[in-house]
C-alpha atoms as a PDB file:
ATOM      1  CA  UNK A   1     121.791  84.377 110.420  1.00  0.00           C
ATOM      2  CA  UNK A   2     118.420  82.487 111.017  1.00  0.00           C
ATOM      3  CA  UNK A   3     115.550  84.964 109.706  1.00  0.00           C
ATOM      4  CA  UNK A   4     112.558  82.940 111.031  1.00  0.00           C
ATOM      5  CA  UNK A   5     112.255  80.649 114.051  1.00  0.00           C
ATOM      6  CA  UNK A   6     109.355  77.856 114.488  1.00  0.00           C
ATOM      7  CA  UNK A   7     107.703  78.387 118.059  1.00  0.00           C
ATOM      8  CA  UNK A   8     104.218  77.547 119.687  1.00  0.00           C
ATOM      9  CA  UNK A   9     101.711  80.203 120.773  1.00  0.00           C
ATOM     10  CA  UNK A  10      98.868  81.173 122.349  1.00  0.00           C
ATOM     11  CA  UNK A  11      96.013  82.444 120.233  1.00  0.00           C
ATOM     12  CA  UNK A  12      93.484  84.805 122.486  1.00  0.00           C
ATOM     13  CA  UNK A  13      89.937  84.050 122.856  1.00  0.00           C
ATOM     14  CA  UNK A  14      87.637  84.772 119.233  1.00  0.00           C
ATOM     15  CA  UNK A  15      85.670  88.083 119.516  1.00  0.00           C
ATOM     16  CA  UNK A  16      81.859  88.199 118.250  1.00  0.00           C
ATOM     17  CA  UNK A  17      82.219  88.660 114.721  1.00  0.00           C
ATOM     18  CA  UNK A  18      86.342  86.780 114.581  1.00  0.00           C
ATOM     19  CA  UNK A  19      87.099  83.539 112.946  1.00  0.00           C
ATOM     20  CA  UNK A  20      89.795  80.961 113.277  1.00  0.00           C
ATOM     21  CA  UNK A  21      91.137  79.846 110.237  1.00  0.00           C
ATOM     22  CA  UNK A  22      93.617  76.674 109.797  1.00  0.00           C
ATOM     23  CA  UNK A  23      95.864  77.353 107.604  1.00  0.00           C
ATOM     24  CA  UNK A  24      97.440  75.131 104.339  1.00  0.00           C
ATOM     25  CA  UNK A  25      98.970  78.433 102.947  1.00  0.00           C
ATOM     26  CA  UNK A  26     100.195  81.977 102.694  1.00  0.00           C
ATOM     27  CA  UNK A  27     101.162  84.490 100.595  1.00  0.00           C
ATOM     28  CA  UNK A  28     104.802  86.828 100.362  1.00  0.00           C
ATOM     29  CA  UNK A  29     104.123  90.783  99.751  1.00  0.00           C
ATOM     30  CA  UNK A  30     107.206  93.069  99.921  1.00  0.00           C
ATOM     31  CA  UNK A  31     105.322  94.262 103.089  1.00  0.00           C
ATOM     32  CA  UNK A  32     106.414  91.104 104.675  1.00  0.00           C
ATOM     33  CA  UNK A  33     110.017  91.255 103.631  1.00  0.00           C
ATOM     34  CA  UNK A  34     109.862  95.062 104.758  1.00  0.00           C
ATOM     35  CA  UNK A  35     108.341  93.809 108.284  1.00  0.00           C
ATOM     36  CA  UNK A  36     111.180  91.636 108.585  1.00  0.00           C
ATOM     37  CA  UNK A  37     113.391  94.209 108.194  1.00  0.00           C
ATOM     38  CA  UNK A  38     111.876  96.336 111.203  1.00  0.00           C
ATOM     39  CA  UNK A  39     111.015  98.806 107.711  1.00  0.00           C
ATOM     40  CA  UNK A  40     107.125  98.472 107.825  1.00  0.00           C
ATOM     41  CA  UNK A  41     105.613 101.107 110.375  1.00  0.00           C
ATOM     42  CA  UNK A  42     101.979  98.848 110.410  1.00  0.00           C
ATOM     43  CA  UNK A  43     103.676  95.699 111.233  1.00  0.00           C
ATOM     44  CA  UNK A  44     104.188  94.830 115.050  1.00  0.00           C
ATOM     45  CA  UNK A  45     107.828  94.748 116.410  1.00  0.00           C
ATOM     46  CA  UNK A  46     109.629  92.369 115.886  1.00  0.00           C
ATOM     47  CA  UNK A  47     109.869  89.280 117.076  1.00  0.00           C
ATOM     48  CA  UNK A  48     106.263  88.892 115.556  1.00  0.00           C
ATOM     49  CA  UNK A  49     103.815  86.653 113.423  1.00  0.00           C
ATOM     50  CA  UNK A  50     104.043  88.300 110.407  1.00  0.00           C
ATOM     51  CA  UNK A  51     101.833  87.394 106.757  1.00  0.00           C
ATOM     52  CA  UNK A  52      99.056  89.188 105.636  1.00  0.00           C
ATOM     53  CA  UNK A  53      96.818  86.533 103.933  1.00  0.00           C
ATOM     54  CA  UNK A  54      96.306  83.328 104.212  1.00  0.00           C
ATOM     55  CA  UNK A  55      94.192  80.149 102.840  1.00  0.00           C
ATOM     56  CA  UNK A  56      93.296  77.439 104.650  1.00  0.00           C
ATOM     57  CA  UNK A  57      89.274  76.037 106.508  1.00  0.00           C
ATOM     58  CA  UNK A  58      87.778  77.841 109.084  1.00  0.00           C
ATOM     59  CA  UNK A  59      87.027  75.878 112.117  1.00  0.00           C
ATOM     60  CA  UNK A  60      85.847  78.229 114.617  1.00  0.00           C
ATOM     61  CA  UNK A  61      83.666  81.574 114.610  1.00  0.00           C
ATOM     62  CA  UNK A  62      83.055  84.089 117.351  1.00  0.00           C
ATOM     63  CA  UNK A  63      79.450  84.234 119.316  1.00  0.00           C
ATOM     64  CA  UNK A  64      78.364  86.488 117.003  1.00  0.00           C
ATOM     65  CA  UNK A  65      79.707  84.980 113.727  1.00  0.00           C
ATOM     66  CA  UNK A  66      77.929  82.674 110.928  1.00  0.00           C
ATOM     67  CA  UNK A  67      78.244  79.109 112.279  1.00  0.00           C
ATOM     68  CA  UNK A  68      77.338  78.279 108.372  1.00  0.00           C
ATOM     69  CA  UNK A  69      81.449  79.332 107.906  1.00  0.00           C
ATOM     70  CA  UNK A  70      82.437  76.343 109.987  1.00  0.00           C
ATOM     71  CA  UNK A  71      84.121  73.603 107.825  1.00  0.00           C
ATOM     72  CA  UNK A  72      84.282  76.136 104.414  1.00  0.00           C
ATOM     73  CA  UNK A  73      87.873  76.790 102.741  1.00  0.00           C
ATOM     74  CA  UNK A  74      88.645  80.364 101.993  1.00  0.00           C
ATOM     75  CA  UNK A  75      90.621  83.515 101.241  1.00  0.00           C
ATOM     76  CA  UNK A  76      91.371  85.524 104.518  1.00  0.00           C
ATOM     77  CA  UNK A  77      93.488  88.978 104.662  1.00  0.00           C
ATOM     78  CA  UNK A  78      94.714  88.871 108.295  1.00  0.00           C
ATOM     79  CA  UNK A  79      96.772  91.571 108.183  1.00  0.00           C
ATOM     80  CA  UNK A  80      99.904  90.196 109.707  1.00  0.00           C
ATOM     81  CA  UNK A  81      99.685  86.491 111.230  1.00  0.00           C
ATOM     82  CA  UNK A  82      99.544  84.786 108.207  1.00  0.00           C
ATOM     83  CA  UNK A  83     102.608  83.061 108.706  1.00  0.00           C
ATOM     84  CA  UNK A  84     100.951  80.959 112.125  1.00  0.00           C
ATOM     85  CA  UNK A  85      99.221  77.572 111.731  1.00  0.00           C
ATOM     86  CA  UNK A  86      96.150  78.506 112.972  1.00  0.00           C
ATOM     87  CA  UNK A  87      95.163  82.507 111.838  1.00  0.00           C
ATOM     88  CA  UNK A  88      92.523  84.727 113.508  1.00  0.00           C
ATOM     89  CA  UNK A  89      91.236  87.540 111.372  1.00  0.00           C
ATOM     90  CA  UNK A  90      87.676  89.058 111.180  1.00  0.00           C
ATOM     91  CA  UNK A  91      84.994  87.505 109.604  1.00  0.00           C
ATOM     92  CA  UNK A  92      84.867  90.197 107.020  1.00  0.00           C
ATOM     93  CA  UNK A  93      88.143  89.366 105.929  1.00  0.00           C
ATOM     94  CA  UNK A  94      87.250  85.765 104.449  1.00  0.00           C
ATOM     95  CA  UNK A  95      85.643  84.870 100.659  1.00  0.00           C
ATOM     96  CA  UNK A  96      85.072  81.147 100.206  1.00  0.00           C
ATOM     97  CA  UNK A  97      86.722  79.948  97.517  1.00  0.00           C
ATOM     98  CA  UNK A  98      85.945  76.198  97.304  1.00  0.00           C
ATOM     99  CA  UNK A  99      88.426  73.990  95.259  1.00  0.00           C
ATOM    100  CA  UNK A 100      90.285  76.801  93.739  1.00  0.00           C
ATOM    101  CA  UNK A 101      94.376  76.148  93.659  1.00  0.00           C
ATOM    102  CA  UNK A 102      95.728  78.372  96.662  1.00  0.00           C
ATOM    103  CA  UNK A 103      98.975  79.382  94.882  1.00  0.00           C
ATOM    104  CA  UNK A 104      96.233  81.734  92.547  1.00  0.00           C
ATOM    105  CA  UNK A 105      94.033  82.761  94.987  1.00  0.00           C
ATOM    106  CA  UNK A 106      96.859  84.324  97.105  1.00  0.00           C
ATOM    107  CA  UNK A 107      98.470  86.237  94.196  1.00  0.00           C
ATOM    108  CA  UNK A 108      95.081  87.899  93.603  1.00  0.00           C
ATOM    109  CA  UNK A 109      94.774  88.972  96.846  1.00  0.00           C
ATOM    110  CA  UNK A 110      96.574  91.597  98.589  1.00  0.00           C
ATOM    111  CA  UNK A 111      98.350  92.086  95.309  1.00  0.00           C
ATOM    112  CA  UNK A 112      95.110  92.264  93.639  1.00  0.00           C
ATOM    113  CA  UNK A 113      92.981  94.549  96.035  1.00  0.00           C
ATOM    114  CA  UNK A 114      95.981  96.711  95.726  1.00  0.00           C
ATOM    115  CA  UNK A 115      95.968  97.383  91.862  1.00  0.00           C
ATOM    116  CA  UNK A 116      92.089  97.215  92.459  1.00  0.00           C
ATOM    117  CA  UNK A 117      92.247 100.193  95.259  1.00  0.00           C
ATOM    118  CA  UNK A 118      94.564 102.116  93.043  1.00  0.00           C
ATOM    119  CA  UNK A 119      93.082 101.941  89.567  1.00  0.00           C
ATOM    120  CA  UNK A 120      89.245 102.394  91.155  1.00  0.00           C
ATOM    121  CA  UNK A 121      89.726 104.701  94.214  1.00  0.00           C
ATOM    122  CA  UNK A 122      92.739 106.394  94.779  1.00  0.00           C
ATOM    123  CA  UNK A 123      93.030 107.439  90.878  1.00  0.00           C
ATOM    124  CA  UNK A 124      90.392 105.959  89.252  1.00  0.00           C
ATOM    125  CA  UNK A 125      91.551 105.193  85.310  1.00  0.00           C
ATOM    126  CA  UNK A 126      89.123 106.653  82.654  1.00  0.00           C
ATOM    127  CA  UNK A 127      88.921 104.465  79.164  1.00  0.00           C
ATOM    128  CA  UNK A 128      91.453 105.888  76.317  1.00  0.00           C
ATOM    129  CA  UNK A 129      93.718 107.085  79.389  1.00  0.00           C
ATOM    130  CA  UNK A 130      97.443 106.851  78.816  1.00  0.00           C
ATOM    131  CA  UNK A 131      98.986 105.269  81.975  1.00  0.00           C
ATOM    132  CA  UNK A 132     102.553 105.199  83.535  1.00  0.00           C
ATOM    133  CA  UNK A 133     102.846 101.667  85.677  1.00  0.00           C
ATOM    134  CA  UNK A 134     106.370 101.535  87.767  1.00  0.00           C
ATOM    135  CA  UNK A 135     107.289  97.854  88.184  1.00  0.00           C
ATOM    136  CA  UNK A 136     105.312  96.549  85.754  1.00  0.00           C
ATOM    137  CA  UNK A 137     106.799  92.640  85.880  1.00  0.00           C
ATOM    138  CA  UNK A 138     106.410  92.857  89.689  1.00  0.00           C
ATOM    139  CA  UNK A 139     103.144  90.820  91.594  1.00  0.00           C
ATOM    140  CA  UNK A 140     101.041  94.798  91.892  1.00  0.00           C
ATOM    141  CA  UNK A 141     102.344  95.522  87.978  1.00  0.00           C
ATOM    142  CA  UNK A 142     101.598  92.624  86.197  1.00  0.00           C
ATOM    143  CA  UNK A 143      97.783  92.551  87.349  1.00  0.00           C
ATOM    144  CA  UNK A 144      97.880  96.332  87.386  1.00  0.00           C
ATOM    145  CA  UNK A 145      98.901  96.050  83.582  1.00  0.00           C
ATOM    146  CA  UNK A 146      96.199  93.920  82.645  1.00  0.00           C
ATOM    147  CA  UNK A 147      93.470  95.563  84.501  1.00  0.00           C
ATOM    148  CA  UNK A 148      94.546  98.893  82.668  1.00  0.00           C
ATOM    149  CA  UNK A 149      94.367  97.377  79.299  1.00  0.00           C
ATOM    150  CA  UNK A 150      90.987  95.890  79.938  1.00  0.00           C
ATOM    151  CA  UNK A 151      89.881  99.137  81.083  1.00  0.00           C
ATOM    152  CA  UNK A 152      90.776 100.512  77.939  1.00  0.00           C
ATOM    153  CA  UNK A 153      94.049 102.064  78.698  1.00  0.00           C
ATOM    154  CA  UNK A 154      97.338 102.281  76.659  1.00  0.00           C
ATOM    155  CA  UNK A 155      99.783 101.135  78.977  1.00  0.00           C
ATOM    156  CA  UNK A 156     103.943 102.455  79.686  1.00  0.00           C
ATOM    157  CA  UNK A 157     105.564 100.361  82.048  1.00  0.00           C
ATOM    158  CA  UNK A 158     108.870 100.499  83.212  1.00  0.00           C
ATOM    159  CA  UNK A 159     111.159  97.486  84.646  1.00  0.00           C
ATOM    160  CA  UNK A 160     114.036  97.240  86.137  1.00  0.00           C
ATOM    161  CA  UNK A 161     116.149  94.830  83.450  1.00  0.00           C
ATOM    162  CA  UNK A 162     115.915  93.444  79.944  1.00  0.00           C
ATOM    163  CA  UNK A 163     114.589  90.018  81.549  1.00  0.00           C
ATOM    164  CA  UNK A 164     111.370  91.652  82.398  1.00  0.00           C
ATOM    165  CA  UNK A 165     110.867  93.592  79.350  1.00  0.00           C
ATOM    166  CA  UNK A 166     108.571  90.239  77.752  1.00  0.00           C
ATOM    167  CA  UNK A 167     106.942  89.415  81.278  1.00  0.00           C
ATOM    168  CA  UNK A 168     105.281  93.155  81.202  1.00  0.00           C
ATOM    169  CA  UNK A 169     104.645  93.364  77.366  1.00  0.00           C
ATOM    170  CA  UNK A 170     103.006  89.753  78.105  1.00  0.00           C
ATOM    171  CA  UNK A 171     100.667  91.660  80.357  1.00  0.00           C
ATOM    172  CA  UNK A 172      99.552  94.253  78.672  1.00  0.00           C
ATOM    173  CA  UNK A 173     101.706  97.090  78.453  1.00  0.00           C
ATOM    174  CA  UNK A 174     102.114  98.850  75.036  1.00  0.00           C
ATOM    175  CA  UNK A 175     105.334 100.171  75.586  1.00  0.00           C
ATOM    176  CA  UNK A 176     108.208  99.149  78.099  1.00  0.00           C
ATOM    177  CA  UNK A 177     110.989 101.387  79.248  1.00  0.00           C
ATOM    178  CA  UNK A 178     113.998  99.778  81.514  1.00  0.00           C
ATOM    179  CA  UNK A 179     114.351 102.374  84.038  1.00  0.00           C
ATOM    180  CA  UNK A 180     117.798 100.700  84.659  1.00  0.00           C
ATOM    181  CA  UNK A 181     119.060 101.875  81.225  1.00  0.00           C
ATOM    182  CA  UNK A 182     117.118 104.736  79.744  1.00  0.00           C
ATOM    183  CA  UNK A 183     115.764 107.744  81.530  1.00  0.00           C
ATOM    184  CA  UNK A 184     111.877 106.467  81.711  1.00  0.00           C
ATOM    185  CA  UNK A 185     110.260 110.205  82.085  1.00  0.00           C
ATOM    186  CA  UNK A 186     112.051 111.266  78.662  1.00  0.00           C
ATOM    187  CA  UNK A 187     110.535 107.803  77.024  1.00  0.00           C
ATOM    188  CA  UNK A 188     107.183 109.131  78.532  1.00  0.00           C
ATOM    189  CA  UNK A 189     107.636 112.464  77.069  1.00  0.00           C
ATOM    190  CA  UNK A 190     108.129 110.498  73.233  1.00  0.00           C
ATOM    191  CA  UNK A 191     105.762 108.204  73.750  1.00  0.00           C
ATOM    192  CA  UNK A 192     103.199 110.789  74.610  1.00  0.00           C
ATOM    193  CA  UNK A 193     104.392 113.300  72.548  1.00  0.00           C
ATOM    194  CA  UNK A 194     105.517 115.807  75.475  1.00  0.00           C
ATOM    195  CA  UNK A 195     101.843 115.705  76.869  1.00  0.00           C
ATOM    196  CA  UNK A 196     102.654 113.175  79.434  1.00  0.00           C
ATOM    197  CA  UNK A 197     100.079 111.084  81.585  1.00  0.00           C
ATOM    198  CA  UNK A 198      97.591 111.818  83.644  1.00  0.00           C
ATOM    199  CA  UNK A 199      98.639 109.378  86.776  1.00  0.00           C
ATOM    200  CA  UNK A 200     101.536 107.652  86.948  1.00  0.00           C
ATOM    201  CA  UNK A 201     101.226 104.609  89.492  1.00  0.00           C
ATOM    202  CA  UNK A 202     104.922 104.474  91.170  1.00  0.00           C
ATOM    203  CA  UNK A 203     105.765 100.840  94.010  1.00  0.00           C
ATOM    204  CA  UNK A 204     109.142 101.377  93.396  1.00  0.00           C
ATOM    205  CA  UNK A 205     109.121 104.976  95.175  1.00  0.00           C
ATOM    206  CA  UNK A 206     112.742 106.764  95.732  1.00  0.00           C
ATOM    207  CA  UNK A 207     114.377 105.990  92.414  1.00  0.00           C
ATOM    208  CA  UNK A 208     111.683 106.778  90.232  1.00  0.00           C
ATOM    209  CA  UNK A 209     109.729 109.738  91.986  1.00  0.00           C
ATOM    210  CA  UNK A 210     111.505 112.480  90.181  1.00  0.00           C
ATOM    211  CA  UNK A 211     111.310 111.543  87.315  1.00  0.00           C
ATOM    212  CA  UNK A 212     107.230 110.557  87.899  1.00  0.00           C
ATOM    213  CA  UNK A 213     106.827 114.343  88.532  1.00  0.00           C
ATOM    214  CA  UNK A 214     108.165 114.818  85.154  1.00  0.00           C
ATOM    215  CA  UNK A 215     105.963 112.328  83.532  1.00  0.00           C
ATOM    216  CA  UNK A 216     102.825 114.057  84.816  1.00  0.00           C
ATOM    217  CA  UNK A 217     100.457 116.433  82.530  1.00  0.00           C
ATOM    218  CA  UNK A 218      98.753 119.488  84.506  1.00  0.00           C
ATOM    219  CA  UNK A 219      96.915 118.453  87.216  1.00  0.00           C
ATOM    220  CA  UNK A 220      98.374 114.856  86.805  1.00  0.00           C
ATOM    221  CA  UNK A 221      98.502 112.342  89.702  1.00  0.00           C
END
């Protein structure tokens, strides 16, 4: 069954403050294999551009928008798009990045703001903090896991096989439990000495929620 088919469209008009971007490359988030799946409530229905970020020059701005961005290469979130030739996002969305390889730019992005909007806003991680990372080999875990340990954090991360065991230990977790294999939350409870953590930071979600609930110390997160 063909999952994606090449077709020409019509991009509307730019708005004040929009930019048109040309594309040479975009990035693959679970969101996008979820959106193909019709399992992503933010995405538009399918059949849809879908891609959230993108790199690539801009060539056009919006009356209102810096004619200085014309010409200049760049990081854009586009939230879904990404996947077109020619992307229109808002000129908020872009950060020049100059000669930098895309393939590295693209993996910090929405995988990066993620950890970022996690581990600074939605449960901001204090230095000496133990910390419970689910999928900690996965694009989110690995920079999670090294932003926690430069933050000052001891780091438990769980994977889903033996394979990944080295990939998050290589990333800065100090202890790795395969989920697959040994129940995680009692690992937690050894590791920590039955105090448990104070946030546990769960992408994996239905398999491993339990057991996060067990992880937790009062008034965890």
């Amino acid at each position: 069954k063909q999952a994606f088919e090449k077709q020409k469209i019509s991009l509307p008009a730019l708005k004040d403050h929009e930019v048109l971007i040309e594309s040479e490359a975009f990035g693959l988030n679970y969101a996008d294999v979820m959106a193909r799946n019709g399992l992503y409530r933010e995405a538009p229905p399918i059949p849809c551009v879908i891609g959230y970020e993108v790199v690539g020059r801009i060539i056009e701005v919006g009356a209102k928008g810096n004619p200085n961005l014309v010409g200049q290469r760049v990081l854009a979130f586009c939230r879904f798009g990404g996947y077109g030739r020619h992307v229109i996002t808002t000129q908020l969305a872009v950060l020049q990045i100059g000669d930098l390889p895309s393939a590295e730019v693209l993996a910090l992005s929405t995988q990066g703001v993620t950890a970022y909007y996690m581990s600074d806003y939605l449960a901001p991680i204090q230095k000496g903090d133990r910390v419970l990372i689910h999928a900690a080999a996965g694009g989110v875990g690995q920079i999670f896991c090294q932003w926690a340990k430069s933050l000052g954090c001891k780091v438990i991360g769980t994977v889903g096989s033996d394979e990944k065991i080295q990939i998050a230990k290589n990333n800065g977790c100090d202890h790795v439990v395969n989920y697959s294999k040994e129940n995680f939350a009692q690992k937690v409870k050894e590791i920590t000495n039955s105090e448990g953590v104070p946030v546990v930071y769960d992408g994996v979600g239905k398999k491993t929620f339990d057991g996060s609930i067990e992880c937790l110390k009062v008034r965890g997160m």
